[in-house]
Structure formats: structure tokens, C-alpha cells
C-alpha atoms as a PDB file:
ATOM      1  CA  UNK A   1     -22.552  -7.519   9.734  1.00  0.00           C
ATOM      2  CA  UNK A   2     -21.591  -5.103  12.512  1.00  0.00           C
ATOM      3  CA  UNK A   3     -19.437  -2.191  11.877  1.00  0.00           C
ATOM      4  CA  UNK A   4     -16.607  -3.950  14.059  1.00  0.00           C
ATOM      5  CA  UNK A   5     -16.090  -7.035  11.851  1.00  0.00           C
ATOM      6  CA  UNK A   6     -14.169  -4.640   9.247  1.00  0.00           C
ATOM      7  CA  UNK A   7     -10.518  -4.382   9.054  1.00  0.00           C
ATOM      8  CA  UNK A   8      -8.802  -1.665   7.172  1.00  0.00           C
ATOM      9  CA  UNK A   9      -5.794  -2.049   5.539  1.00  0.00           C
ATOM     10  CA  UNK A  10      -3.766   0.949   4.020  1.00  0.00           C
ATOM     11  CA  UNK A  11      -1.246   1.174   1.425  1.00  0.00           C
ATOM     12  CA  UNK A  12       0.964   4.139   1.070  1.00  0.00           C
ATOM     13  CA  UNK A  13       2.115   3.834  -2.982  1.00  0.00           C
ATOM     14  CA  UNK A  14       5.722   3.357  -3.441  1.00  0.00           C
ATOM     15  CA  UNK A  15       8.321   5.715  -3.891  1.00  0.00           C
ATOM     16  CA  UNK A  16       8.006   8.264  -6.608  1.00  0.00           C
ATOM     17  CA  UNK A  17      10.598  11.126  -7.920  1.00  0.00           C
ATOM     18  CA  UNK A  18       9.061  13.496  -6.181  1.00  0.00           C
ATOM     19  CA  UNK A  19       8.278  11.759  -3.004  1.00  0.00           C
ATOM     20  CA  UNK A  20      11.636  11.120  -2.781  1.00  0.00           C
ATOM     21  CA  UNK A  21      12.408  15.039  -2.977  1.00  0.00           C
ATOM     22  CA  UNK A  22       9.957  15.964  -0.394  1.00  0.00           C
ATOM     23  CA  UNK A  23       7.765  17.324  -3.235  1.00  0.00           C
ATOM     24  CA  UNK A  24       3.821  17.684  -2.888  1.00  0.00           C
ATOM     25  CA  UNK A  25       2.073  15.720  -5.489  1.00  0.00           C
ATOM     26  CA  UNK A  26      -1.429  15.249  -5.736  1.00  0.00           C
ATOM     27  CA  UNK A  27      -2.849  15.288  -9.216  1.00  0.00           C
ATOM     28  CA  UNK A  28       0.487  15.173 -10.851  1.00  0.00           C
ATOM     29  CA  UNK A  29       0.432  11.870 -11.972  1.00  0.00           C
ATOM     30  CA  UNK A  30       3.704  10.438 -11.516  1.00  0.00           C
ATOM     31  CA  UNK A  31       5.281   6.595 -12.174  1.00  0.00           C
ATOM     32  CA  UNK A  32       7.186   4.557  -9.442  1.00  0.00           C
ATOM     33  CA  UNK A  33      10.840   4.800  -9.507  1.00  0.00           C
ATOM     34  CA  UNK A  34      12.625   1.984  -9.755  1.00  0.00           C
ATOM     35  CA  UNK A  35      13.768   1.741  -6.173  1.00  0.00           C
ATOM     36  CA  UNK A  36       9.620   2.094  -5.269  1.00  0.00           C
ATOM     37  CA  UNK A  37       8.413  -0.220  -8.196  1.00  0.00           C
ATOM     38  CA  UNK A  38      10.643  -3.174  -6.730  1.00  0.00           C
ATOM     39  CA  UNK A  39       9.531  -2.118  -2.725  1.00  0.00           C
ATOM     40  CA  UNK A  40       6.381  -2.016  -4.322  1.00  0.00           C
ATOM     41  CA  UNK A  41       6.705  -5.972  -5.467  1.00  0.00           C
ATOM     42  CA  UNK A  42       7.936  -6.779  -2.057  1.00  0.00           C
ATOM     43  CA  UNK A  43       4.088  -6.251  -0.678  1.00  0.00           C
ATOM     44  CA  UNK A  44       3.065  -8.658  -2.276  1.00  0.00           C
ATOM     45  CA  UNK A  45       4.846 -11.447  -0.391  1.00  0.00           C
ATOM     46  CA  UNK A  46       4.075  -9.393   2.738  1.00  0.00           C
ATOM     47  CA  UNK A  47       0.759  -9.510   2.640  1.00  0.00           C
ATOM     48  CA  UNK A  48       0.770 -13.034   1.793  1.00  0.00           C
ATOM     49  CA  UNK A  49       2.278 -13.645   4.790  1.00  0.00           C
ATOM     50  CA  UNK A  50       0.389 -11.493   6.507  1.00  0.00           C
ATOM     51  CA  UNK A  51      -3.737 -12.782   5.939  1.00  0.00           C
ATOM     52  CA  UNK A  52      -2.399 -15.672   4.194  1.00  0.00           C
ATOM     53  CA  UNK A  53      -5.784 -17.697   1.911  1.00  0.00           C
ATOM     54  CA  UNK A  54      -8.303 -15.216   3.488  1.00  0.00           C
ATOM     55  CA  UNK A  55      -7.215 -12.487   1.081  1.00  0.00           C
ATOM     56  CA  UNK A  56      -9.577  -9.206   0.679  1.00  0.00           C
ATOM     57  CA  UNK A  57     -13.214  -8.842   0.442  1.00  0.00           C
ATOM     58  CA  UNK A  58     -12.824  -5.200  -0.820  1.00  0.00           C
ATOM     59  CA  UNK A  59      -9.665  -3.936  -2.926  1.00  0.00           C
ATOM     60  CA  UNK A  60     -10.048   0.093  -3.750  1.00  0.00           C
ATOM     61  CA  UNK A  61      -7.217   2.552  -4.951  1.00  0.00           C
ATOM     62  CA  UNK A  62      -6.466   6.152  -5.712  1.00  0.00           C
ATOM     63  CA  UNK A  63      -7.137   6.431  -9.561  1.00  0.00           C
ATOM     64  CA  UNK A  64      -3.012   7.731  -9.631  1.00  0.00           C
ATOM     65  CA  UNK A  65      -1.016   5.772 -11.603  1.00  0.00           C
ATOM     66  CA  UNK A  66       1.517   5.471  -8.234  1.00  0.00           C
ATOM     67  CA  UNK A  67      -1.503   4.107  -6.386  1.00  0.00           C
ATOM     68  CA  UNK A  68      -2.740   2.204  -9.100  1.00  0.00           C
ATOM     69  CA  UNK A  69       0.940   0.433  -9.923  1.00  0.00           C
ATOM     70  CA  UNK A  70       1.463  -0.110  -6.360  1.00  0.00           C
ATOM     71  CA  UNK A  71      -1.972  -2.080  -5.996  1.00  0.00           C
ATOM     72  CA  UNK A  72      -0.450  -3.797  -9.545  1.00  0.00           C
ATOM     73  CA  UNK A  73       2.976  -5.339  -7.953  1.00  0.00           C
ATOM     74  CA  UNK A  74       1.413  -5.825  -4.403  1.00  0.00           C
ATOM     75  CA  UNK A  75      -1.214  -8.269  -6.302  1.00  0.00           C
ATOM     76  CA  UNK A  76      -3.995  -6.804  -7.134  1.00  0.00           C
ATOM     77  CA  UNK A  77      -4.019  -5.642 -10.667  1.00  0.00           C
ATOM     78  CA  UNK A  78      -8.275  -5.746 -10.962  1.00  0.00           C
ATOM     79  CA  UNK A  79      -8.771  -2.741  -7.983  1.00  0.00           C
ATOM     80  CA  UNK A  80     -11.727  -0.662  -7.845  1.00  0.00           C
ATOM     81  CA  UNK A  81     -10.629   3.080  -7.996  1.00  0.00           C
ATOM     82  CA  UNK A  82     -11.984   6.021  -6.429  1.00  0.00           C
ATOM     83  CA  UNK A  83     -11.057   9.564  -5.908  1.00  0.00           C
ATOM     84  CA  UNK A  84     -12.397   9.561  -2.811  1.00  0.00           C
ATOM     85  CA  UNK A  85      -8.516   8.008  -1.480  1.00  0.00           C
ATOM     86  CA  UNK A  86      -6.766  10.663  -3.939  1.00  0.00           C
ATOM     87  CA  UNK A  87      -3.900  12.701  -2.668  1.00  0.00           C
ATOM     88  CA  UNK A  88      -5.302  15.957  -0.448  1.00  0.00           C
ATOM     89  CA  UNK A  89      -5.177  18.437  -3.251  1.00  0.00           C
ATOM     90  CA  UNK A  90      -2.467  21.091  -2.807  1.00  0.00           C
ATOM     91  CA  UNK A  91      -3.285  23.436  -5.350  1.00  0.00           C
ATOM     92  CA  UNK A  92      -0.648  26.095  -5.931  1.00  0.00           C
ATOM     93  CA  UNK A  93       1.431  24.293  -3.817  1.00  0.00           C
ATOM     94  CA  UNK A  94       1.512  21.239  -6.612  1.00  0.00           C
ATOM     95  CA  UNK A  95       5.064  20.249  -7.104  1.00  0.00           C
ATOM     96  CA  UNK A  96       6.909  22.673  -3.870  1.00  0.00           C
ATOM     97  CA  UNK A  97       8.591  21.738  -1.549  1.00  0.00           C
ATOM     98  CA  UNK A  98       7.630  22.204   2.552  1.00  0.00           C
ATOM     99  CA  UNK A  99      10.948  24.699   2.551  1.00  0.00           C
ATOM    100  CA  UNK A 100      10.095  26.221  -0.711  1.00  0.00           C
ATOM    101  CA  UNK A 101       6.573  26.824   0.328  1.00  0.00           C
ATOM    102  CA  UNK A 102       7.812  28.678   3.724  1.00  0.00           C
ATOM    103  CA  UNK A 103      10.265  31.114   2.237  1.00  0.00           C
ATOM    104  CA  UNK A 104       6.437  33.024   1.671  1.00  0.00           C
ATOM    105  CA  UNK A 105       4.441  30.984   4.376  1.00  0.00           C
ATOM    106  CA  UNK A 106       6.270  31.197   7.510  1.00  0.00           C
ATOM    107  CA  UNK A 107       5.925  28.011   9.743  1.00  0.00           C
ATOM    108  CA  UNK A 108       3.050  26.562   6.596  1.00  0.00           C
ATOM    109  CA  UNK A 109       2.102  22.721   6.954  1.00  0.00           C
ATOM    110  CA  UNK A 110      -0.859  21.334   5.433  1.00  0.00           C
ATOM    111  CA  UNK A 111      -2.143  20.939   8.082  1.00  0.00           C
ATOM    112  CA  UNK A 112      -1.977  24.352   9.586  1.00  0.00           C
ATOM    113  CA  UNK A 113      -2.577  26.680   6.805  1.00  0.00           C
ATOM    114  CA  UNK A 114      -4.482  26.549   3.702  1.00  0.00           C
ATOM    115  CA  UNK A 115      -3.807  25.343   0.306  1.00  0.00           C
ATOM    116  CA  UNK A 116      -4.305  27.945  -2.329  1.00  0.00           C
ATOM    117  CA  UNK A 117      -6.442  26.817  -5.386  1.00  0.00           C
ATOM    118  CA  UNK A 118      -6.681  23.099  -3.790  1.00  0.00           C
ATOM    119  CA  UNK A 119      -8.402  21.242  -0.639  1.00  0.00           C
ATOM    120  CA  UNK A 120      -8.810  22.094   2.778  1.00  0.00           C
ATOM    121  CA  UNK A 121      -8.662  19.442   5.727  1.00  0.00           C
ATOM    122  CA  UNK A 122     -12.627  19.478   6.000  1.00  0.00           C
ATOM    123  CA  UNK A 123     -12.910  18.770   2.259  1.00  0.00           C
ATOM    124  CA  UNK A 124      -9.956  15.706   2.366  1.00  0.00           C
ATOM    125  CA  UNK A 125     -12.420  13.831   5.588  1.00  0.00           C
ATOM    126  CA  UNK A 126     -15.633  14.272   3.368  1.00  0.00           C
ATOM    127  CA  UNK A 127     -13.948  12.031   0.709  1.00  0.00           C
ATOM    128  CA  UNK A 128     -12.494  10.074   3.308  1.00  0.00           C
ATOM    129  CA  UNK A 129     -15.826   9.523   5.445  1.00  0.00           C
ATOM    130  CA  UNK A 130     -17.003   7.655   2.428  1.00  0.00           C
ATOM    131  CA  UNK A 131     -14.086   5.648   2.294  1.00  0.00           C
ATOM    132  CA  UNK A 132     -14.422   4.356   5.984  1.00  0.00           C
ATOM    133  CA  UNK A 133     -18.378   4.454   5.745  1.00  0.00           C
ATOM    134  CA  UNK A 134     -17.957   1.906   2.907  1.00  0.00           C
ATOM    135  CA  UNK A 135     -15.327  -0.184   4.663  1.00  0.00           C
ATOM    136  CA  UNK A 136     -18.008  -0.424   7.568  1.00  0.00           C
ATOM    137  CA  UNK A 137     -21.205  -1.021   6.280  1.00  0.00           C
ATOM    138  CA  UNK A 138     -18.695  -3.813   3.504  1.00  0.00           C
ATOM    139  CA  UNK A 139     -17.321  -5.620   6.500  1.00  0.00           C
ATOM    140  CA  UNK A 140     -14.803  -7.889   6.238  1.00  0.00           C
ATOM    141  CA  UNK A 141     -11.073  -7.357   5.294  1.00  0.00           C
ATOM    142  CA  UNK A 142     -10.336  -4.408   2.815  1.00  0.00           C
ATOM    143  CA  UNK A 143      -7.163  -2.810   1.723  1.00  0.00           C
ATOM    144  CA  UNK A 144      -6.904   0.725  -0.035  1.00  0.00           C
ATOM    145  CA  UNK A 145      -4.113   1.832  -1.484  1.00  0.00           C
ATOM    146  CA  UNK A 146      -3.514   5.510  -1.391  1.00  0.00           C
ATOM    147  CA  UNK A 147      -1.186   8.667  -0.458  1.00  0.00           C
ATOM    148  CA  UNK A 148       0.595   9.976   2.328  1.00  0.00           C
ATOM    149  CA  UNK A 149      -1.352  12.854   3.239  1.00  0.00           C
ATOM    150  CA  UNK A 150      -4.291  11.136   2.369  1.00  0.00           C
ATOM    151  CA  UNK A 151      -4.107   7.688   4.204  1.00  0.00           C
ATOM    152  CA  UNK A 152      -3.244   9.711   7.615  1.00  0.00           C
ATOM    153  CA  UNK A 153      -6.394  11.882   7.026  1.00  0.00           C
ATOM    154  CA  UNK A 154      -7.602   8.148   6.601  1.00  0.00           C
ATOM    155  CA  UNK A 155      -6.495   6.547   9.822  1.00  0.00           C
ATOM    156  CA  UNK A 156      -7.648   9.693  11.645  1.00  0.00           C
ATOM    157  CA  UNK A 157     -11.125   9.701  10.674  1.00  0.00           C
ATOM    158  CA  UNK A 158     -11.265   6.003  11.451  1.00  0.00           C
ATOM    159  CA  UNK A 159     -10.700   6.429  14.466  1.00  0.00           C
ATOM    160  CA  UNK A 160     -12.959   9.323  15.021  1.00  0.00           C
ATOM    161  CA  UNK A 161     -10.666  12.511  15.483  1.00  0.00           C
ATOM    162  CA  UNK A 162     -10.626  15.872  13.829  1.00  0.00           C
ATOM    163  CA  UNK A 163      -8.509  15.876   9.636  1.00  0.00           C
ATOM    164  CA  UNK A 164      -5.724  17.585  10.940  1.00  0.00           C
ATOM    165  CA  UNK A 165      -5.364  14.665  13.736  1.00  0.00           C
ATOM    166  CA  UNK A 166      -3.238  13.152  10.667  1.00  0.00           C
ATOM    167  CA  UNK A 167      -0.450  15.155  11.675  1.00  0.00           C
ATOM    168  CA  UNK A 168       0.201  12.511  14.302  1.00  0.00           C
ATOM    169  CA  UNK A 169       0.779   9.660  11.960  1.00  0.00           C
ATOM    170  CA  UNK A 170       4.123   9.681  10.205  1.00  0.00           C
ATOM    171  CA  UNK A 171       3.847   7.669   7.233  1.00  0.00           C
ATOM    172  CA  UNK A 172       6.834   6.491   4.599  1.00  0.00           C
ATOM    173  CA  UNK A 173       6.170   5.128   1.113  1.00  0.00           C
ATOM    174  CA  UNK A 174       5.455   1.463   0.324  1.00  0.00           C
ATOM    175  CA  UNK A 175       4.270   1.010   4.252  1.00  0.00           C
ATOM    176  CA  UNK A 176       1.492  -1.151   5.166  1.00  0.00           C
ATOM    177  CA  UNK A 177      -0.850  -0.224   8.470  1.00  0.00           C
ATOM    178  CA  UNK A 178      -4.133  -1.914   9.572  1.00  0.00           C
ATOM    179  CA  UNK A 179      -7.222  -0.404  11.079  1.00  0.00           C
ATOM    180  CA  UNK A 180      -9.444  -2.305  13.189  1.00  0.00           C
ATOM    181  CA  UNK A 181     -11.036  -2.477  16.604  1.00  0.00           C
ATOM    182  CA  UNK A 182     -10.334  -3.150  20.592  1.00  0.00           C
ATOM    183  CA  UNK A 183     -13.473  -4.124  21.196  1.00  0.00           C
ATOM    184  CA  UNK A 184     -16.137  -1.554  20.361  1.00  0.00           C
ATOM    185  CA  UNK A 185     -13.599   0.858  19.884  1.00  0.00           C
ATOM    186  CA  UNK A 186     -11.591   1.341  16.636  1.00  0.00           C
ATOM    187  CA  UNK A 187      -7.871   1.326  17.145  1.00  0.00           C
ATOM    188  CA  UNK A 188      -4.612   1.424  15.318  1.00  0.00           C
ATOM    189  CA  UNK A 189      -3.730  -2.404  15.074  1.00  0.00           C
ATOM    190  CA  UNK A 190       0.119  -1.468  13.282  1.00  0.00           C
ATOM    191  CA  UNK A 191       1.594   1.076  11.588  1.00  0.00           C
ATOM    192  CA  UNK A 192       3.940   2.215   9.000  1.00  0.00           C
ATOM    193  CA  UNK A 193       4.916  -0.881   8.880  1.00  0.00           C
END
């Protein structure tokens, strides 16, 4: 089966507490609100609607309970996990705020400047080569769900550009985006949707 006969599906998790703040979370390992359990639910018709019968030939999460309970409501309660589509890791940064982090860090993003004690962007595409490696040489359909930081790190190693490419792809909670090809060339199909 040829690389382009994949399609990628991603799955931001729903909405936790500190998503909703603006806080960074990576291996705190936080529960849906209510608000993102029930958005959470809503996938499921979604994607029914979406690739109606045909369904998934490969179904992988973050090991994070947010991932993991999103994957539950949207459908798919038996879902391979993997670190490999775990949150970037932000270190000392765990738990701060973008605002809270620049009152030290002038003008920080994650993208930009480094994470003390967690990942940098080079160590965030290794994991996430594997993820798209697997999704090629698989074929078919798959769906991942995953993290914000994460999944954009995701869709820009997909399509062949450099980790902090990410920046470029705003991404809310409970979305759904595909991944696919125009041609020989892969492409962004949709988005945040």
C-alpha cells in the first residue's frame, strides 16, 4: 500500500480546567470538564457522519486520561496508546500560564524559546515522526487523538516542514482535522474543525 492511501485524522481532547485557563499541561494528568466531556460525546456523531461504515483501520491516543476519555465518548473506548502523541513536555513551565511565563521570559512561546527541565521542538517531531511513519507504512484511515501543542507539531511534520511550523496551526479543544494528500503531495484536507 503506497504511502498516499493513508488518511490522518486528529483529535484535539476536550476541554480540561486548565485548558480552559490557558494553562500548559503536559504530564499533569487532568479529567474533562463537564462542558469538554459532553463536546467530547458530540464527536462521536460527527465522525459518524463524517466516514460513515468505513470506520478506522488504526485508532491510537495519548496515554492522558483527557486523550484517553476523549477517544472514550468519541467511540472508541479499545485505543492503542502511545506516548509518542503525548503533550510536548513543558517542564518547569508545567501548569503557567503564557503571561505568567513572560513576566521572566520576555516575548517566550514554545515555540521560540526553550522549555526548562522538559522537551524541545526537535525532541516533540522525533516522537511525532513515528507517529506519521506508522500512519504511512499502516495505510488506510487512522485517527489519533492527542494535544494541542502536540497535534500541530503533528500536522506539521506531515506535511514535511520544520516542529516549530506548528505555530501556524491554531487549534481549539474537541476539534477534528484530517491529513491526507493532493496527489503525491500531502496536504491539509480540514482543519480545526
Amino acid at each position: 500500500m503506497a504511502a498516499t492511501d493513508s488518511e490522518l485524522w486528529v483529535v484535539r481532547h476536550g476541554e480540561t480546567e486548565w485548558s480552559r485557563d490557558g494553562r500548559h499541561t503536559s504530564t499533569t494528568d487532568l479529567d474533562l470538564t463537564e462542558e469538554g466531556a459532553e463536546i467530547a460525546r458530540g464527536l462521536a456523531g460527527r465522525l459518524e457522519d463524517a466516514v460513515g461504515t468505513e470506520g478506522f483501520d488504526l485508532v491510537l491516543s495519548s496515554p492522558r486520561l483527557r486523550a484517553v476519555r476523549t477517544a472514550g465518548l468519541a467511540g472508541f473506548a479499545d485505543v492503542e496508546t502511545t506516548e509518542d502523541l503525548a503533550e510536548w513536555d513543558y517542564g518547569d513551565y508545567e501548569g503557567l500560564t503564557t503571561p505568567h511565563i513572560r513576566e521572566t521570559v520576555p516575548d517566550w512561546t514554545v515555540w521560540s524559546h526553550p522549555c526548562p527541565g522538559g522537551e524541545d521542538a526537535a525532541g516533540v517531531a522525533t516522537r511525532l515522526d513515528r507517529v506519521v511513519e506508522r500512519v504511512r507504512e499502516h495505510g488506510g484511515r487512522a485517527i489519533v487523538f492527542s494535544h494541542g501543542h502536540a497535534s500541530r507539531v503533528l500536522a506539521a511534520r506531515w506535511l514535511g516542514l520544520e516542529a516549530v511550523d506548528g505555530r501556524h496551526f491554531v487549534l481549539g479543544t474537541a476539534t477534528l482535522s484530517t491529513l491526507g494528500w493532493e496527489r503525491e503531495s500531502p496536504a491539509v484536507a480540514r482543519w480545526n474543525a
